[in-house]
Protein backbone atom coordinates (compact mmCIF):
# COMPACT_ATOMS: atom_id res chain seq x y z
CA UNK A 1 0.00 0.00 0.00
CA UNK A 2 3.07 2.56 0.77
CA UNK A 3 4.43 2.20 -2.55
CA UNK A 4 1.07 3.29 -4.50
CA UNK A 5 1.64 6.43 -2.48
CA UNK A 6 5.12 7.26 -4.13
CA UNK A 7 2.78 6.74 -8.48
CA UNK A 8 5.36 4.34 -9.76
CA UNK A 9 4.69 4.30 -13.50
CA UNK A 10 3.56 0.76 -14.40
CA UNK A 11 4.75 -0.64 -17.85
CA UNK A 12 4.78 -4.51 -19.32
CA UNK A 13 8.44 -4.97 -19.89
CA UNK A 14 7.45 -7.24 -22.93
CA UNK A 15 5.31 -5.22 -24.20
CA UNK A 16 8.88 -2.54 -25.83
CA UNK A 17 7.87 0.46 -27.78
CA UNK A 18 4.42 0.42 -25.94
CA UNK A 19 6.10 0.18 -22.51
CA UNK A 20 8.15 3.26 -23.62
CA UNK A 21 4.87 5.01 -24.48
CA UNK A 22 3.28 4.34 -20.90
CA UNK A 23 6.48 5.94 -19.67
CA UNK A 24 6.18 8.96 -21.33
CA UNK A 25 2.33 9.36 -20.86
CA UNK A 26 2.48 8.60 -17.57
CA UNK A 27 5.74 10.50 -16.32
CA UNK A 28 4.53 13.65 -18.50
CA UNK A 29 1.57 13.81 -16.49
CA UNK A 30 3.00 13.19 -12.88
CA UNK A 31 5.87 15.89 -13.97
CA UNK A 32 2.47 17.85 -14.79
CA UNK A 33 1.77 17.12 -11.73
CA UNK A 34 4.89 18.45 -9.82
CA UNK A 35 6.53 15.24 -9.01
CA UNK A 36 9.97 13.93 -9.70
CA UNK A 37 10.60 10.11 -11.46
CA UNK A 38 13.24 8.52 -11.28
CA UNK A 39 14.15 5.94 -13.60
CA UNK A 40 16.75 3.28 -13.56
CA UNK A 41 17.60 3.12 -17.54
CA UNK A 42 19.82 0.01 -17.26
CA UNK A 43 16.35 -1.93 -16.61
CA UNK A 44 17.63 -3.99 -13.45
CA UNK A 45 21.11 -3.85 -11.66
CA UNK A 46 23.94 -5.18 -12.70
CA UNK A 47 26.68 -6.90 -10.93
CA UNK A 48 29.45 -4.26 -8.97
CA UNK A 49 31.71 -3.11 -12.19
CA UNK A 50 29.43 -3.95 -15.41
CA UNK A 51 28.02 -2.19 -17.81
CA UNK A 52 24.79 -2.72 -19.55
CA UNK A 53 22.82 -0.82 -22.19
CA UNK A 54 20.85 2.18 -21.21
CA UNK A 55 16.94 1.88 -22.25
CA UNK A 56 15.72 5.15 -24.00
CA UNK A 57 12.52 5.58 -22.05
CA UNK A 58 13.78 8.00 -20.29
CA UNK A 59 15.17 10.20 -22.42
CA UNK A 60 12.36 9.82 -24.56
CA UNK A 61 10.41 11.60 -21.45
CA UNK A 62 12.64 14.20 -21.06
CA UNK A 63 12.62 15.08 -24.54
CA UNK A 64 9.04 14.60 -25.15
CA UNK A 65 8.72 17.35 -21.59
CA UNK A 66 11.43 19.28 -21.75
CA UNK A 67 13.03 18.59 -18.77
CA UNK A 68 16.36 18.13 -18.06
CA UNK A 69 17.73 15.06 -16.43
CA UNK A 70 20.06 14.52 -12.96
CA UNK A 71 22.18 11.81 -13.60
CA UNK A 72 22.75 9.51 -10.22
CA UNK A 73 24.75 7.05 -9.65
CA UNK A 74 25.41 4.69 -6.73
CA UNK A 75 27.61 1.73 -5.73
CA UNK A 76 25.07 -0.29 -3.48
CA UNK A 77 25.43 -3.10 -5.59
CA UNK A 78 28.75 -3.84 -3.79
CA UNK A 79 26.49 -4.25 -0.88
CA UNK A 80 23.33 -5.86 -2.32
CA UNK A 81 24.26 -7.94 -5.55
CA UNK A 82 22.53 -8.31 -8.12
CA UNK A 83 19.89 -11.36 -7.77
CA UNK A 84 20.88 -11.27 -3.53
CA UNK A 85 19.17 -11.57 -1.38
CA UNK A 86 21.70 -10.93 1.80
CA UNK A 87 23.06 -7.40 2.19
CA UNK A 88 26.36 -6.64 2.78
CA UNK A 89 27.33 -3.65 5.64
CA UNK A 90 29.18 -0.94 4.56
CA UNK A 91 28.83 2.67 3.35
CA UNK A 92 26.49 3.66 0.19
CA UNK A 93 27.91 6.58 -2.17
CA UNK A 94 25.72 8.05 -3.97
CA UNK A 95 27.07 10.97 -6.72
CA UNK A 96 24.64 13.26 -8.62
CA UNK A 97 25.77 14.91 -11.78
CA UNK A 98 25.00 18.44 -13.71
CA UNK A 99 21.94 18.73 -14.97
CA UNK A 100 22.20 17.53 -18.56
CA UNK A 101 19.34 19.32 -20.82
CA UNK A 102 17.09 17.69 -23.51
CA UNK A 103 16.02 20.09 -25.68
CA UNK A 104 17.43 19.78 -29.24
CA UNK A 105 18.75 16.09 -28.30
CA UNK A 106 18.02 12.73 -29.27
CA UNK A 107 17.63 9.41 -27.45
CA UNK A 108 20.21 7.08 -27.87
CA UNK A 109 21.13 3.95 -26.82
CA UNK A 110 24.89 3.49 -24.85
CA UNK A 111 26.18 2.26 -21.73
CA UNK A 112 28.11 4.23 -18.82
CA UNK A 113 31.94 4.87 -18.72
């Protein structure tokens, strides 16, 4: 019930360019709406150290809004791996980026460096 609270956008994985869709018709009205989203665009994590390609959902919705995204990034998958179910103690970093704005850019498709 506490989760509803926070409007997670709901999309069929399987379902691709629609799923994309219900992410940009739903985040474009909760950003309507005053809210923040945050969205994970690597799908699922990934082990401590990988890299994985980026979905384009969102920054298909921050074109398609014209807001700019705040890149995060955070290393508790050192503590919590990746299909674990045991957490590890220790300290969680967390870095945010600049800003990066969407208008006049494209989605694309890449993984981190």
């Amino acid at each position: 019930m506490g989760l509803k609270l926070l409007r997670p956008i709901p999309i069929n994985r399987g379902e691709g360019h629609r799923a994309v869709n219900q992410v940009i018709e739903h985040g474009k009205a909760r950003l309507a709406d005053g809210l923040w989203i945050i969205i994970f665009p690597e799908g699922t994590r990934v082990v401590a150290g990988d890299t994985r390609k980026f979905g384009v959902s969102g920054a298909m919705l921050a074109i398609a809004s014209g807001k700019s995204v705040v890149p995060l990034s955070h290393n508790a998958g050192t503590f919590w791996p990746r299909r674990g179910f045991l957490k590890k103690p220790g300290t969680i970093r967390v870095v945010i980026g600049e800003p990066i704005e969407s208008i006049g850019k494209k989605p694309g498709n890449s993984t981190r460096k």
